[in-house]
N, C-alpha and C. Protein backbone atom coordinates (compact mmCIF):
# COMPACT_ATOMS: atom_id res chain seq x y z
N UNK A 1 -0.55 4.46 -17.24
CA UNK A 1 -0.70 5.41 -18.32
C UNK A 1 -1.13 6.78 -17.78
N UNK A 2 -1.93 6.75 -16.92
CA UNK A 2 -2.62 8.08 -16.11
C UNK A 2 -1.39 8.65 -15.89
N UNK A 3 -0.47 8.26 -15.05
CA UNK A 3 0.77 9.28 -14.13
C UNK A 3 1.58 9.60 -16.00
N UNK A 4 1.93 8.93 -16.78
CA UNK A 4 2.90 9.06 -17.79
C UNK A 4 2.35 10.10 -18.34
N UNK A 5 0.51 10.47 -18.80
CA UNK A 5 0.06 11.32 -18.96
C UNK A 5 0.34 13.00 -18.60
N UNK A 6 0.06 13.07 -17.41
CA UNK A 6 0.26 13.83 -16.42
C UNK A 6 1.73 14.39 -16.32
N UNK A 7 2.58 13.45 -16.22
CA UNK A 7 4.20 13.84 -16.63
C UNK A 7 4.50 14.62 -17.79
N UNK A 8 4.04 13.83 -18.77
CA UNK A 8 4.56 14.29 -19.93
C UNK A 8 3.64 15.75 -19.79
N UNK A 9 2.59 15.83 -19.91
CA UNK A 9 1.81 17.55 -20.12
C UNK A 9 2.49 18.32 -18.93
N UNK A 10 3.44 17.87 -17.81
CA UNK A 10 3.85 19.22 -16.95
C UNK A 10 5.67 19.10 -17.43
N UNK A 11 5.72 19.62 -18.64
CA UNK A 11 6.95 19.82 -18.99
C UNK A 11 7.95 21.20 -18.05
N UNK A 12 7.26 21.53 -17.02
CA UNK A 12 7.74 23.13 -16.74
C UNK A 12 9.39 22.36 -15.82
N UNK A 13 10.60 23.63 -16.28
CA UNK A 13 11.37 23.21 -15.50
C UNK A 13 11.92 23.18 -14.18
N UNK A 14 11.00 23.59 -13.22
CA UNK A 14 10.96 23.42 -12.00
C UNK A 14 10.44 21.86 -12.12
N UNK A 15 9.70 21.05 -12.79
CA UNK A 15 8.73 19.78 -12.37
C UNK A 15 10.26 18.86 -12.99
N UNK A 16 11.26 19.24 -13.80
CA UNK A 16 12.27 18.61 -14.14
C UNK A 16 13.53 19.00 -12.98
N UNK A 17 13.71 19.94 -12.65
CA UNK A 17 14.80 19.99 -11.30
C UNK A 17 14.43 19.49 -10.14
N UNK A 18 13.31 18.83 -9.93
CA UNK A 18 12.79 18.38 -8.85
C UNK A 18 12.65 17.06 -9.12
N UNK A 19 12.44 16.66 -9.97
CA UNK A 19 12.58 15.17 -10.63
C UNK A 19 14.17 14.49 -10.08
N UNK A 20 15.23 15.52 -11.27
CA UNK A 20 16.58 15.52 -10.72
C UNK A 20 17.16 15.45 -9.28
N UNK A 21 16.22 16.29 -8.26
CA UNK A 21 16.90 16.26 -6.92
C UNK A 21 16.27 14.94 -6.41
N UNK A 22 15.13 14.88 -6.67
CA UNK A 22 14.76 13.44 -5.88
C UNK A 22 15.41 11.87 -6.78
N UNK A 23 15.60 12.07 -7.64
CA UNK A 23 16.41 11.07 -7.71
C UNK A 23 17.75 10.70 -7.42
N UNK A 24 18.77 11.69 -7.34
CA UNK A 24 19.73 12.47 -6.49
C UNK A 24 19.46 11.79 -4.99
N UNK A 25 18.28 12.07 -4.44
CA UNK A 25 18.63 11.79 -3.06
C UNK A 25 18.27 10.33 -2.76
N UNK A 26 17.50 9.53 -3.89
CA UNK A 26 17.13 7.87 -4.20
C UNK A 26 18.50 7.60 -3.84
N UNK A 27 19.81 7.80 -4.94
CA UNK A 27 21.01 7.44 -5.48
C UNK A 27 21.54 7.77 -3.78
N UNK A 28 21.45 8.54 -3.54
CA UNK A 28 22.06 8.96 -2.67
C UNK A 28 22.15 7.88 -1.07
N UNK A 29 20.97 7.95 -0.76
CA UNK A 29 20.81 7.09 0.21
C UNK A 29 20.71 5.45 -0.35
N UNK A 30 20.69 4.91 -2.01
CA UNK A 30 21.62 3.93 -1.88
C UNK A 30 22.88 3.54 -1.49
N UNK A 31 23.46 4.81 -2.29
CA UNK A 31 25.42 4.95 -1.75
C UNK A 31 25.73 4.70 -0.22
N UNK A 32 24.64 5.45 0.73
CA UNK A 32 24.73 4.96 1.83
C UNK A 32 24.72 3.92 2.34
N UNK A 33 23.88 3.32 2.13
CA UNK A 33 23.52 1.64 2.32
C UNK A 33 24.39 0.84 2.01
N UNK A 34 24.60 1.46 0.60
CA UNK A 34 26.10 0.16 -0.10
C UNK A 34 27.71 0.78 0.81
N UNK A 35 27.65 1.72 1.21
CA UNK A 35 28.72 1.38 2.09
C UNK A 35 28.91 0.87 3.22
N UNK A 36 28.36 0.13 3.59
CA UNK A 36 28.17 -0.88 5.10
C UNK A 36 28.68 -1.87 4.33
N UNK A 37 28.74 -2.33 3.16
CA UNK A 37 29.38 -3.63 2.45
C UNK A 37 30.65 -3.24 2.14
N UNK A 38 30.69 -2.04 1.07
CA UNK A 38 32.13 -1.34 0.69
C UNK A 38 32.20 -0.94 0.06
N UNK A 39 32.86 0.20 0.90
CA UNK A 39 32.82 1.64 1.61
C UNK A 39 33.09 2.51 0.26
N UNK A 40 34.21 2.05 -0.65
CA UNK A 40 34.84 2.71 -1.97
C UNK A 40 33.11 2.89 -3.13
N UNK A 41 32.73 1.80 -3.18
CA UNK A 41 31.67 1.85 -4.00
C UNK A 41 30.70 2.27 -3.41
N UNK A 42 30.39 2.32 -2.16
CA UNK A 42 29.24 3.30 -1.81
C UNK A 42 29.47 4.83 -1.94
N UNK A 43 30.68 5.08 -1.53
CA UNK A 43 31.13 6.40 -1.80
C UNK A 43 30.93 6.65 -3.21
N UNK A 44 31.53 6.01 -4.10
CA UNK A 44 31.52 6.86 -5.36
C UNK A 44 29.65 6.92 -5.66
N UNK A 45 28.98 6.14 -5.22
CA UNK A 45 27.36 6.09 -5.41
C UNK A 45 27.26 7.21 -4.89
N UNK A 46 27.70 6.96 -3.55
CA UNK A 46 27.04 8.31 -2.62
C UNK A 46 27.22 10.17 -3.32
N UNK A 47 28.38 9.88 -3.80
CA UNK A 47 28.96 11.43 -4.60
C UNK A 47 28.30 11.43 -5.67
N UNK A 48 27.68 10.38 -6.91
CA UNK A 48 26.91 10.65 -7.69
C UNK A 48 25.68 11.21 -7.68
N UNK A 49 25.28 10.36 -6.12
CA UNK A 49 23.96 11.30 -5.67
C UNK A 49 23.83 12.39 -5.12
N UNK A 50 24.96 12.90 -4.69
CA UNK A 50 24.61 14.24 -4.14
C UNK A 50 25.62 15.82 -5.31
N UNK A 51 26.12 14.60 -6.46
CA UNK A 51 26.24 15.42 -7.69
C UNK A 51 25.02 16.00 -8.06
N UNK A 52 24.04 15.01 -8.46
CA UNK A 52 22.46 15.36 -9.11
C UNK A 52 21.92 15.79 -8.17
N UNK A 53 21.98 15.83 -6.96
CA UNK A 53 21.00 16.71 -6.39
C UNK A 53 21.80 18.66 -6.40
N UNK A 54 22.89 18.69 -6.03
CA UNK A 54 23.67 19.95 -6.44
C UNK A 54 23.16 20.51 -7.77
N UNK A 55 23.20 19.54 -8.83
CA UNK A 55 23.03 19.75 -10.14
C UNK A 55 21.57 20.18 -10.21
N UNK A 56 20.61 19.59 -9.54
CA UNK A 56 19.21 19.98 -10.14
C UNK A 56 18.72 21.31 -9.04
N UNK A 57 19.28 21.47 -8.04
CA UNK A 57 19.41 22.48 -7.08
C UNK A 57 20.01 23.89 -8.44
N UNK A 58 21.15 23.62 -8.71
CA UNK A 58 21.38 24.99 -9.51
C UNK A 58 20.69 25.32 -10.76
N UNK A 59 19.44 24.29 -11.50
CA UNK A 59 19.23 23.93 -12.84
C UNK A 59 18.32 24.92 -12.44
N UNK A 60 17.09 25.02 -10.86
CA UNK A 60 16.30 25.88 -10.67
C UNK A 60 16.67 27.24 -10.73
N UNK A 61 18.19 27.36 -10.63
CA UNK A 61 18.43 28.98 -10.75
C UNK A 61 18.57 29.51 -11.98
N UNK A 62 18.60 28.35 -13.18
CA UNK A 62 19.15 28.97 -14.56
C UNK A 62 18.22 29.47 -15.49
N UNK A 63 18.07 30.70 -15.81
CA UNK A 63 17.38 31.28 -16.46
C UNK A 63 16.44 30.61 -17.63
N UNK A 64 15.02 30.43 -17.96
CA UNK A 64 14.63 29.73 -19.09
C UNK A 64 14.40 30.59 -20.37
N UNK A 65 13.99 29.55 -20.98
CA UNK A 65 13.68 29.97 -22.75
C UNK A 65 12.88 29.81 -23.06
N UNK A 66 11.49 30.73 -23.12
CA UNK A 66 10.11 30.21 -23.67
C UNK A 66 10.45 30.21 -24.83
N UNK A 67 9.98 28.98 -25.43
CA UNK A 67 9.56 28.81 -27.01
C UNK A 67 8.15 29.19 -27.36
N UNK A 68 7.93 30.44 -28.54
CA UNK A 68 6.96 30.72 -28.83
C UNK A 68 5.77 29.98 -30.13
């Protein structure tokens, strides 16, 4: 409950594009792993993970919207 706490009150979107890249690179270095078994399905893992990490890499450049 402590960490879920803590999560939820740091809504800022840098603490969410960084969320995104590290899970990105989780996915990522599964895809790796699963291609030593095969190769097609690790690949498409592997490209999903380094989709979301691209993706949360550019999310830090996109301008925000304070809500007042």
């Amino acid at each position: 409950m402590f960490l879920m706490d803590r999560f939820m009150n740091r809504k800022s979107p840098a603490m969410t594009s960084w969320s995104v890249i590290g899970l990105g690179a989780l996915v990522t270095l599964l895809g790796y792993t699963l291609s030593e078994h095969d190769e097609r399905i690790g690949a498409g893992v592997t490209g999903f993970g380094l989709a979301h990490i691209l993706l949360g890499a550019l999310d830090m450049f996109r301008p925000t919207i304070k809500e007042s």
